[in-house]
N, C-alpha and C. Protein backbone atom coordinates (compact mmCIF):
# COMPACT_ATOMS: atom_id res chain seq x y z
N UNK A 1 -13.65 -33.52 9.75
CA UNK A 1 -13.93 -32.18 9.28
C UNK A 1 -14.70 -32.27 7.96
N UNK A 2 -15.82 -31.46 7.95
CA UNK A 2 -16.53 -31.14 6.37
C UNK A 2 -15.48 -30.59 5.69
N UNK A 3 -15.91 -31.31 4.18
CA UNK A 3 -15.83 -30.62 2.94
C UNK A 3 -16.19 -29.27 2.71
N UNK A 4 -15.37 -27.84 2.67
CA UNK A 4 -16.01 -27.29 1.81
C UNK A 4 -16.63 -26.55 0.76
N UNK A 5 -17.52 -25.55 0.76
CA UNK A 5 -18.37 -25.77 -1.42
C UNK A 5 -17.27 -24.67 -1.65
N UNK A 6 -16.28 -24.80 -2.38
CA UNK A 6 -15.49 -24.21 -3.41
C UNK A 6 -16.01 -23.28 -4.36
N UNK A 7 -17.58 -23.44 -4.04
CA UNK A 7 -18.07 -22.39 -5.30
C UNK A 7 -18.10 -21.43 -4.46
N UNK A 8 -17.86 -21.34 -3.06
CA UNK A 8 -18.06 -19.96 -2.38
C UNK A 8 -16.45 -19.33 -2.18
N UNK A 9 -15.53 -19.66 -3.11
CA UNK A 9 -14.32 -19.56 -2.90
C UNK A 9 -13.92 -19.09 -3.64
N UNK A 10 -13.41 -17.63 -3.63
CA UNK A 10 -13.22 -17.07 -4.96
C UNK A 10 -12.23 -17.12 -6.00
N UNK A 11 -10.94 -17.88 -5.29
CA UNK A 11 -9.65 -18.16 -5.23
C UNK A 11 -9.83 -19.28 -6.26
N UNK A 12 -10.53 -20.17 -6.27
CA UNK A 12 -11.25 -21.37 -6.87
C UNK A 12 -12.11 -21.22 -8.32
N UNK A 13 -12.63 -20.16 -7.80
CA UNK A 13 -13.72 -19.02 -9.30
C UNK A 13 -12.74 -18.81 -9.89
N UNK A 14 -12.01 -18.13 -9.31
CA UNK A 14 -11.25 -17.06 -10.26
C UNK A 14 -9.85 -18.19 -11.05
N UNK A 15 -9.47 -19.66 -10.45
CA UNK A 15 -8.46 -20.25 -11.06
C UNK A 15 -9.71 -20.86 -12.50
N UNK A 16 -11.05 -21.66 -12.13
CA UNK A 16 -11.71 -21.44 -12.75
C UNK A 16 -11.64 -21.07 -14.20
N UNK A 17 -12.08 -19.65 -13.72
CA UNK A 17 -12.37 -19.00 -15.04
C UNK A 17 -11.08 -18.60 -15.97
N UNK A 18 -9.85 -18.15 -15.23
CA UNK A 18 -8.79 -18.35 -15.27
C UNK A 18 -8.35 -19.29 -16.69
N UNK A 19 -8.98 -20.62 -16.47
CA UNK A 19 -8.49 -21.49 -17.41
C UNK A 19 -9.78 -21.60 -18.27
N UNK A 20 -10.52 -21.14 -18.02
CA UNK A 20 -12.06 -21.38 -19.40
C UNK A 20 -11.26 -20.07 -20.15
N UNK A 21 -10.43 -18.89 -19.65
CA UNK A 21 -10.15 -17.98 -20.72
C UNK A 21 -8.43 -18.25 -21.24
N UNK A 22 -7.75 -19.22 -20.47
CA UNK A 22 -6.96 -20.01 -21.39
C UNK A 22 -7.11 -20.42 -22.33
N UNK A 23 -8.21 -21.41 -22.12
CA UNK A 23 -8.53 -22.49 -23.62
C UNK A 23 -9.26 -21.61 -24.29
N UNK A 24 -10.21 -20.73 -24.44
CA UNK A 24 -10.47 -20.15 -25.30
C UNK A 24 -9.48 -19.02 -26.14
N UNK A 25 -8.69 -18.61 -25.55
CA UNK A 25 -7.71 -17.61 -25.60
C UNK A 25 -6.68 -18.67 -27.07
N UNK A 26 -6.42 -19.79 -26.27
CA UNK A 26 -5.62 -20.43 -27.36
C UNK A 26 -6.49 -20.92 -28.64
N UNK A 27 -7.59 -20.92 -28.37
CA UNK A 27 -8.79 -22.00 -29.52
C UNK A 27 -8.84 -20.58 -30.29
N UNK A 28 -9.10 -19.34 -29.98
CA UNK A 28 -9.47 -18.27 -30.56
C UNK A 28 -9.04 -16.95 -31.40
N UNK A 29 -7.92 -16.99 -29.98
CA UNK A 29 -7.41 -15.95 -30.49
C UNK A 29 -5.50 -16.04 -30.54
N UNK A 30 -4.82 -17.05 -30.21
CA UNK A 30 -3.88 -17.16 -30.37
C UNK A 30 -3.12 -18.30 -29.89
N UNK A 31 -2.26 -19.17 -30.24
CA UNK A 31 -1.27 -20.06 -29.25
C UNK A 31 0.16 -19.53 -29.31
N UNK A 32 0.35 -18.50 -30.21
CA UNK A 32 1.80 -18.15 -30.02
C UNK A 32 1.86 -16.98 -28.98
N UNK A 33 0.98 -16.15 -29.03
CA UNK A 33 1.10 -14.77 -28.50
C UNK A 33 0.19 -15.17 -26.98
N UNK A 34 0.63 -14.80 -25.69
CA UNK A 34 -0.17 -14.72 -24.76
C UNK A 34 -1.30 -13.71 -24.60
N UNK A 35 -2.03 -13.89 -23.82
CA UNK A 35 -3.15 -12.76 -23.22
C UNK A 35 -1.57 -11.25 -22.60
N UNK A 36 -0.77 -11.75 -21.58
CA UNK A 36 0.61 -10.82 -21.50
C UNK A 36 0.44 -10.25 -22.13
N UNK A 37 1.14 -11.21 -23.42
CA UNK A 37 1.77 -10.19 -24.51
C UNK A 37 1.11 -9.49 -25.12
N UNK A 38 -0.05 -9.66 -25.64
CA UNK A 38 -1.05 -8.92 -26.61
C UNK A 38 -1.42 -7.68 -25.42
N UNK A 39 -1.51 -7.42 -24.02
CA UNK A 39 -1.33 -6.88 -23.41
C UNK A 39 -0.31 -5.52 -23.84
N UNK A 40 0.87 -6.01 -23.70
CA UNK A 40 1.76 -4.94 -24.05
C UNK A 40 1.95 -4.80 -25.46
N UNK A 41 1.57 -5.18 -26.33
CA UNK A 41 1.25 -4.71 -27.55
C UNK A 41 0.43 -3.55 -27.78
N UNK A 42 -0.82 -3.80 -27.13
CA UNK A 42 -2.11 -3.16 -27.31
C UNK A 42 -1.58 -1.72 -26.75
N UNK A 43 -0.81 -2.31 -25.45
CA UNK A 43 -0.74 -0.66 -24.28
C UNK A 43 0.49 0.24 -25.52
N UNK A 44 1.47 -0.34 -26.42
CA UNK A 44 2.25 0.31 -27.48
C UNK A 44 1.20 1.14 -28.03
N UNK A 45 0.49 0.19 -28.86
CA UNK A 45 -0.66 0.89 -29.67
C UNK A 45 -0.99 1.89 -29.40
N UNK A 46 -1.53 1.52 -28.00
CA UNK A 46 -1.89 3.13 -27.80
C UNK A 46 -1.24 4.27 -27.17
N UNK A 47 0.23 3.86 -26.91
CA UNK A 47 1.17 4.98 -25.97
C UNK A 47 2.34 4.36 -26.92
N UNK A 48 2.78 5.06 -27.95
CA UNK A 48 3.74 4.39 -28.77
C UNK A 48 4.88 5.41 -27.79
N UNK A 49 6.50 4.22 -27.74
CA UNK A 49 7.61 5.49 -27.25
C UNK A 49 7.30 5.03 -26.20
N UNK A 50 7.03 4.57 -25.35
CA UNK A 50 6.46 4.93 -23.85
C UNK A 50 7.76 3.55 -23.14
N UNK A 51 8.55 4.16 -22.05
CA UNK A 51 9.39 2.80 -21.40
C UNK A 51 9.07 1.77 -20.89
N UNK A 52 9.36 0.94 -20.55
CA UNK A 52 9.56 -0.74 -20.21
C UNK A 52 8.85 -0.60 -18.51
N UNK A 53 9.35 -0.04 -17.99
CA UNK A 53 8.64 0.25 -16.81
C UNK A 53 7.11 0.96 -16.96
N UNK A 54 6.89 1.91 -17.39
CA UNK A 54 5.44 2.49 -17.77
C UNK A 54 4.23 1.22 -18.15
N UNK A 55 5.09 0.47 -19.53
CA UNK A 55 4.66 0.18 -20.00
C UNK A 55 4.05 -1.00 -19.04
N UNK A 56 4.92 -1.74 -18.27
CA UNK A 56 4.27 -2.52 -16.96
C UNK A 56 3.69 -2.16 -16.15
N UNK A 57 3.48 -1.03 -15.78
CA UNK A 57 2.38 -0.26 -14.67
C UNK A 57 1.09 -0.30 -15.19
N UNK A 58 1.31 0.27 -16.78
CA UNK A 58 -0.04 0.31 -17.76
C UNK A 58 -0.86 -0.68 -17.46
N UNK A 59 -0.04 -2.09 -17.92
CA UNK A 59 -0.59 -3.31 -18.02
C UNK A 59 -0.89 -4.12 -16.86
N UNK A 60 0.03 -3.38 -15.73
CA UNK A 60 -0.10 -4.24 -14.76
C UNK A 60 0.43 -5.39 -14.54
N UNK A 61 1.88 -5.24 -15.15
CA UNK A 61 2.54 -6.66 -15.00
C UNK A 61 3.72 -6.26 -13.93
N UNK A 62 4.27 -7.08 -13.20
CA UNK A 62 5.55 -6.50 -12.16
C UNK A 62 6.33 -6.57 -12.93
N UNK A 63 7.89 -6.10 -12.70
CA UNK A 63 9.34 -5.37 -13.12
C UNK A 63 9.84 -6.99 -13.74
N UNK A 64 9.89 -8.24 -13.02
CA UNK A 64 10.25 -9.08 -13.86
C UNK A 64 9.51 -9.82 -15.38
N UNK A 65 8.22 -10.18 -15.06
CA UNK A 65 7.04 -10.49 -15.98
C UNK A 65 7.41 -9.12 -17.18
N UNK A 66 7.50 -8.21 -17.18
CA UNK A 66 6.90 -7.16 -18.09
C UNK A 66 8.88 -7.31 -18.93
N UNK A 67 9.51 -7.63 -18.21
CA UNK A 67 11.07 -7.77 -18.88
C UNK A 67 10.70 -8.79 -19.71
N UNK A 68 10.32 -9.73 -19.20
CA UNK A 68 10.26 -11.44 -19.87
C UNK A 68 9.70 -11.21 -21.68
N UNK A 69 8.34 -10.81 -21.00
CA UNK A 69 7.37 -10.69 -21.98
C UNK A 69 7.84 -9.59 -23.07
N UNK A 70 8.70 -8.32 -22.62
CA UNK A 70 9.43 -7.58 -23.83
C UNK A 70 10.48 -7.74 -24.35
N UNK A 71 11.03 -8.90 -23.66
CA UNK A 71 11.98 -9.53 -24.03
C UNK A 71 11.70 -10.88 -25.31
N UNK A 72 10.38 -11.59 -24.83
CA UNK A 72 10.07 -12.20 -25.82
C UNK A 72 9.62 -11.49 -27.42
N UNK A 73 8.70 -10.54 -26.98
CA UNK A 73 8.36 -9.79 -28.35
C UNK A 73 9.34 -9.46 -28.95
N UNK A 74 10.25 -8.92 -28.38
CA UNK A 74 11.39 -8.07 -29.35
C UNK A 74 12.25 -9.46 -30.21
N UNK A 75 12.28 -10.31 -29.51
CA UNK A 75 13.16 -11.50 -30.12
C UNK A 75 11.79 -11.70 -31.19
N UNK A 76 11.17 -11.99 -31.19
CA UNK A 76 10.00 -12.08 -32.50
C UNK A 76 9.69 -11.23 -33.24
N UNK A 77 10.40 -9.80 -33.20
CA UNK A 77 10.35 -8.59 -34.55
C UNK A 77 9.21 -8.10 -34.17
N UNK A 78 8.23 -7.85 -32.85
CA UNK A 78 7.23 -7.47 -33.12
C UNK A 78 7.22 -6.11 -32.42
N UNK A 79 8.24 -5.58 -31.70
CA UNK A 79 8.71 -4.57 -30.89
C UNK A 79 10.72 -4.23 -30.85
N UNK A 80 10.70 -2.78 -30.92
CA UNK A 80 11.65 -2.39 -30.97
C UNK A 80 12.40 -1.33 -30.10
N UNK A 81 13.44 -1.75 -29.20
CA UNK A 81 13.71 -0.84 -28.18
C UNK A 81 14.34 0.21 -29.11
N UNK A 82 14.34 1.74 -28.81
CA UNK A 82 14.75 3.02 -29.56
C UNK A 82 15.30 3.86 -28.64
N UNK A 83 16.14 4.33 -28.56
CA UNK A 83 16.91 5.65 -27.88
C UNK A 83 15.90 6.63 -27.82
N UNK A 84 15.26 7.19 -26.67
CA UNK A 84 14.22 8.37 -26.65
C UNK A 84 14.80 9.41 -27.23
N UNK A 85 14.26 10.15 -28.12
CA UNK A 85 14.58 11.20 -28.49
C UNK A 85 15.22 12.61 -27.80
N UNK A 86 14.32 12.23 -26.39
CA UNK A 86 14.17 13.81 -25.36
C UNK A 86 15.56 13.27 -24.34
N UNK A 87 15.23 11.76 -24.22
CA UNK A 87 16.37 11.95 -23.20
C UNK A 87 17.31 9.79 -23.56
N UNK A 88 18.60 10.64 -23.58
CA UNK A 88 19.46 9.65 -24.96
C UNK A 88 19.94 8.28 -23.97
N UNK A 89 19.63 8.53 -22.54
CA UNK A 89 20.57 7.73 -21.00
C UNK A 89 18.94 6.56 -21.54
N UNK A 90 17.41 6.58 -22.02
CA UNK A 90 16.78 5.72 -21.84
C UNK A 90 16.69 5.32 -23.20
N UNK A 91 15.93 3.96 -23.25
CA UNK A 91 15.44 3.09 -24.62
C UNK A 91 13.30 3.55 -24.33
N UNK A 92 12.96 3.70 -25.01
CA UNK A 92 11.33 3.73 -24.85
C UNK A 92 11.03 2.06 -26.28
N UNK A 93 9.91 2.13 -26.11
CA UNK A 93 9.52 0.80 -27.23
C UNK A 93 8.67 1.03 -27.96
N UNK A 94 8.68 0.85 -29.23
CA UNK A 94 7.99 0.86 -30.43
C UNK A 94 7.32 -0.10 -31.18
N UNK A 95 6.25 -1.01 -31.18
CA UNK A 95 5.92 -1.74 -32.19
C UNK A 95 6.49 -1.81 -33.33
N UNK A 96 7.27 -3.11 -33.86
CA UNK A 96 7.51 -2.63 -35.67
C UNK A 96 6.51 -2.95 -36.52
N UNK A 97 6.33 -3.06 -37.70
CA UNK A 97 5.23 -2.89 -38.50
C UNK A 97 4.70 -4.40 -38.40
N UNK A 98 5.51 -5.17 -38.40
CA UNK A 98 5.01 -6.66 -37.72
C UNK A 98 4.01 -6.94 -36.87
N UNK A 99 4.74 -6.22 -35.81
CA UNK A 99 3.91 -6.03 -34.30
C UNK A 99 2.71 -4.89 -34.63
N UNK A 100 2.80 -3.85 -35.34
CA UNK A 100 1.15 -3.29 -35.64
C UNK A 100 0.25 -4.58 -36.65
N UNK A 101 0.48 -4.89 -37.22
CA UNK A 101 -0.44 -5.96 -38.37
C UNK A 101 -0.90 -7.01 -36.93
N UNK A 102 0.15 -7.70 -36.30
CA UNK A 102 -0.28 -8.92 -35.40
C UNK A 102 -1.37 -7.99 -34.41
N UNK A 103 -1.08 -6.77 -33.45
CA UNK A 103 -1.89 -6.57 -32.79
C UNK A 103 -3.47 -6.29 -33.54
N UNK A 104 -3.61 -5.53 -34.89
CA UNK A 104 -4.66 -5.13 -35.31
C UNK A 104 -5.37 -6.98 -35.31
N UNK A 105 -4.87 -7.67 -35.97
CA UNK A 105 -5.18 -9.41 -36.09
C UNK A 105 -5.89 -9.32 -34.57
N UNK A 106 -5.06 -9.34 -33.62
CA UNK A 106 -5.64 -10.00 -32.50
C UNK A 106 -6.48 -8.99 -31.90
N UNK A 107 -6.65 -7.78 -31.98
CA UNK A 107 -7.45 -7.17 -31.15
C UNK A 107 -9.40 -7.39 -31.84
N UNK A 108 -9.22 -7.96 -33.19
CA UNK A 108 -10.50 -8.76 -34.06
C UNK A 108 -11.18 -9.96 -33.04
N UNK A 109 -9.69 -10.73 -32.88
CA UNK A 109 -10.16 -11.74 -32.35
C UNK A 109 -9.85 -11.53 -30.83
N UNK A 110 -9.59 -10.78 -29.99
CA UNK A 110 -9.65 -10.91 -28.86
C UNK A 110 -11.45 -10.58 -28.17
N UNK A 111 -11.86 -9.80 -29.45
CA UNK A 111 -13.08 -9.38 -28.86
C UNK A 111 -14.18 -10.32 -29.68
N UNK A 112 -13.83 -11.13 -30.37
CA UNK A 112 -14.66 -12.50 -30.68
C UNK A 112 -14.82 -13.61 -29.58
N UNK A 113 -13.27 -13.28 -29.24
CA UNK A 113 -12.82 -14.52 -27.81
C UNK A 113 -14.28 -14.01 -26.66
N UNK A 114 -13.95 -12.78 -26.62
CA UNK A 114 -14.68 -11.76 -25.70
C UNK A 114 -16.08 -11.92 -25.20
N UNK A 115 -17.12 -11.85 -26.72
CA UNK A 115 -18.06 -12.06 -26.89
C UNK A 115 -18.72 -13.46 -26.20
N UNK A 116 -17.66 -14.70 -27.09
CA UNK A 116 -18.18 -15.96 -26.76
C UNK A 116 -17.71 -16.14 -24.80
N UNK A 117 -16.80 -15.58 -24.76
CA UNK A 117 -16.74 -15.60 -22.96
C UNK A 117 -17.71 -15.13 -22.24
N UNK A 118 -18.49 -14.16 -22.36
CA UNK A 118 -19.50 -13.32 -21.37
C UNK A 118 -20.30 -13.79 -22.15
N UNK A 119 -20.66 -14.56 -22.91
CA UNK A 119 -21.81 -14.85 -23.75
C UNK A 119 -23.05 -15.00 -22.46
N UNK A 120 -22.92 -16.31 -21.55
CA UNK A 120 -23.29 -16.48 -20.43
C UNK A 120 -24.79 -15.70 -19.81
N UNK A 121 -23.94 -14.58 -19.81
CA UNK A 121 -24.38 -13.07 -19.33
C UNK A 121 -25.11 -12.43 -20.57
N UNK A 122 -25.83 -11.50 -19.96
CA UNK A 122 -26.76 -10.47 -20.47
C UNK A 122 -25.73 -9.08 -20.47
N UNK A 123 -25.92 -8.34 -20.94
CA UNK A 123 -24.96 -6.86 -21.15
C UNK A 123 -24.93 -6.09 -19.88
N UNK A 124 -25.80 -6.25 -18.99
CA UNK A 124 -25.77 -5.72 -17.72
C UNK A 124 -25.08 -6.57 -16.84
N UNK A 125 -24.88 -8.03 -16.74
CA UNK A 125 -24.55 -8.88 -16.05
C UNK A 125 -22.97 -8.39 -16.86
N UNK A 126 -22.71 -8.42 -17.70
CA UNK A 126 -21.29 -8.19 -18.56
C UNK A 126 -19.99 -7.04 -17.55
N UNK A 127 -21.23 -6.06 -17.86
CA UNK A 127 -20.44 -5.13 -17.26
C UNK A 127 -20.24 -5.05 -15.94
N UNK A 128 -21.66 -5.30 -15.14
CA UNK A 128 -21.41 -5.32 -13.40
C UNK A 128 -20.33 -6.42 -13.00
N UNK A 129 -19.92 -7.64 -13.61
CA UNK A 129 -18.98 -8.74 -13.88
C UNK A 129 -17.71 -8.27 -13.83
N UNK A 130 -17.28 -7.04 -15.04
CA UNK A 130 -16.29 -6.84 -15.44
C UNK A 130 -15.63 -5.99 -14.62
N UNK A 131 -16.92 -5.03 -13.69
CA UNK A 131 -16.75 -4.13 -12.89
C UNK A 131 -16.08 -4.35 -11.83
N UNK A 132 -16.71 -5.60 -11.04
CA UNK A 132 -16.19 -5.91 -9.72
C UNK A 132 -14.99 -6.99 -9.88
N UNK A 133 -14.51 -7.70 -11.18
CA UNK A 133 -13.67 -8.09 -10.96
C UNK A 133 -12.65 -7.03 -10.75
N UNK A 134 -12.54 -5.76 -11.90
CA UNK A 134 -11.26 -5.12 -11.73
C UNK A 134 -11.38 -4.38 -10.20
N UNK A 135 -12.48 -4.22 -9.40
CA UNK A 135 -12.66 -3.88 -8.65
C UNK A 135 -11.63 -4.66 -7.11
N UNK A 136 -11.59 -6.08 -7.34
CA UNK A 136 -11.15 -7.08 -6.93
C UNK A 136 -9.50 -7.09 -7.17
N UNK A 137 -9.14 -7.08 -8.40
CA UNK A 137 -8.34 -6.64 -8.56
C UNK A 137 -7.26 -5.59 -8.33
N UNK A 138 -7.90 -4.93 -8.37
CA UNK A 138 -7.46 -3.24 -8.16
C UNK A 138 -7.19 -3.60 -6.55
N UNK A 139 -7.82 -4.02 -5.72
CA UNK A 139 -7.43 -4.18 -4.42
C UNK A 139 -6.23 -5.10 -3.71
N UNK A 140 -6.76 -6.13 -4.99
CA UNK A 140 -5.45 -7.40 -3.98
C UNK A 140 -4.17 -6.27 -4.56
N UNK A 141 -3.77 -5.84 -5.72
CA UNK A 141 -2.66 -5.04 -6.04
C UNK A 141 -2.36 -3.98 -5.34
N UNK A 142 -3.18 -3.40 -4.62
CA UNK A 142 -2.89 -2.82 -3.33
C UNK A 142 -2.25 -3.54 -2.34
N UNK A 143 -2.52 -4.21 -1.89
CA UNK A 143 -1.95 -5.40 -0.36
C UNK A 143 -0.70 -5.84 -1.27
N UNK A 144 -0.64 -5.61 -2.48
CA UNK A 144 1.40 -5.77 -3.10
C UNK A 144 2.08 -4.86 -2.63
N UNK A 145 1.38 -3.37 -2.34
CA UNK A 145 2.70 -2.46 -2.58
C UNK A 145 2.98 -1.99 -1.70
């Protein structure tokens, strides 16, 4: 049986690139904090209060991953579970002032990381890129649910 070309394999692309935005991810923009986590940081930022479940739909992480990962932040002071105000039976999550300083830090360098990643590409190639991956995306997460 032939070999065969893996570059027509997207499964292969995508582990790939996968790890070119590992190593840059750690060279750039962080080795303590994951791509995850700065994830649910960012989605605080901008939906402060918002629950543990939301907050994984936002980001797109499943019910165990999105525990892990708010489970790690909070043990690092950078997030704080709070009794919702409106309703006292849930906890919603808050960045603490820790966790605002680290996300403002990394959201500098996530889009330095950013830059030198699509560098590659031209601004049209950037976006049609960025397009059809989530496009790609957005689908296999369909065939999950």
């Amino acid at each position: 049986m032939a070999a065969v070309d893996l570059s027509t394999h997207p499964g292969h692309l995508a582990r790939r690139l996968q790890q070119a935005h590992s190593l840059l991810w750690g060279a750039m923009v962080s080795e303590e904090t994951t791509s995850p986590q700065f994830a649910v940081l960012n989605a605080l930022a901008e939906k402060p209060g918002i629950d543990q479940r939301s907050v994984g739909e936002q980001v797109r992480l499943d019910r165990s991953t999105i525990a892990d990962v708010v489970a790690r932040l909070a043990r690092r002071g950078l997030l704080a579970r709070v009794r919702d105000p409106l309703d006292g039976r849930r906890n919603v999550l808050e960045l603490t002032d820790e966790g605002v300083r680290l996300h403002r830090k990394l959201v500098t360098r996530t889009a330095r990381m950013n830059r030198v990643f699509l560098s590659p590409l031209d601004e049209g190639e950037q976006e049609t890129l960025l397009r059809l991956i989530a496009r790609v995306a957005d689908a296999a997460e369909e065939l999950r649910t």
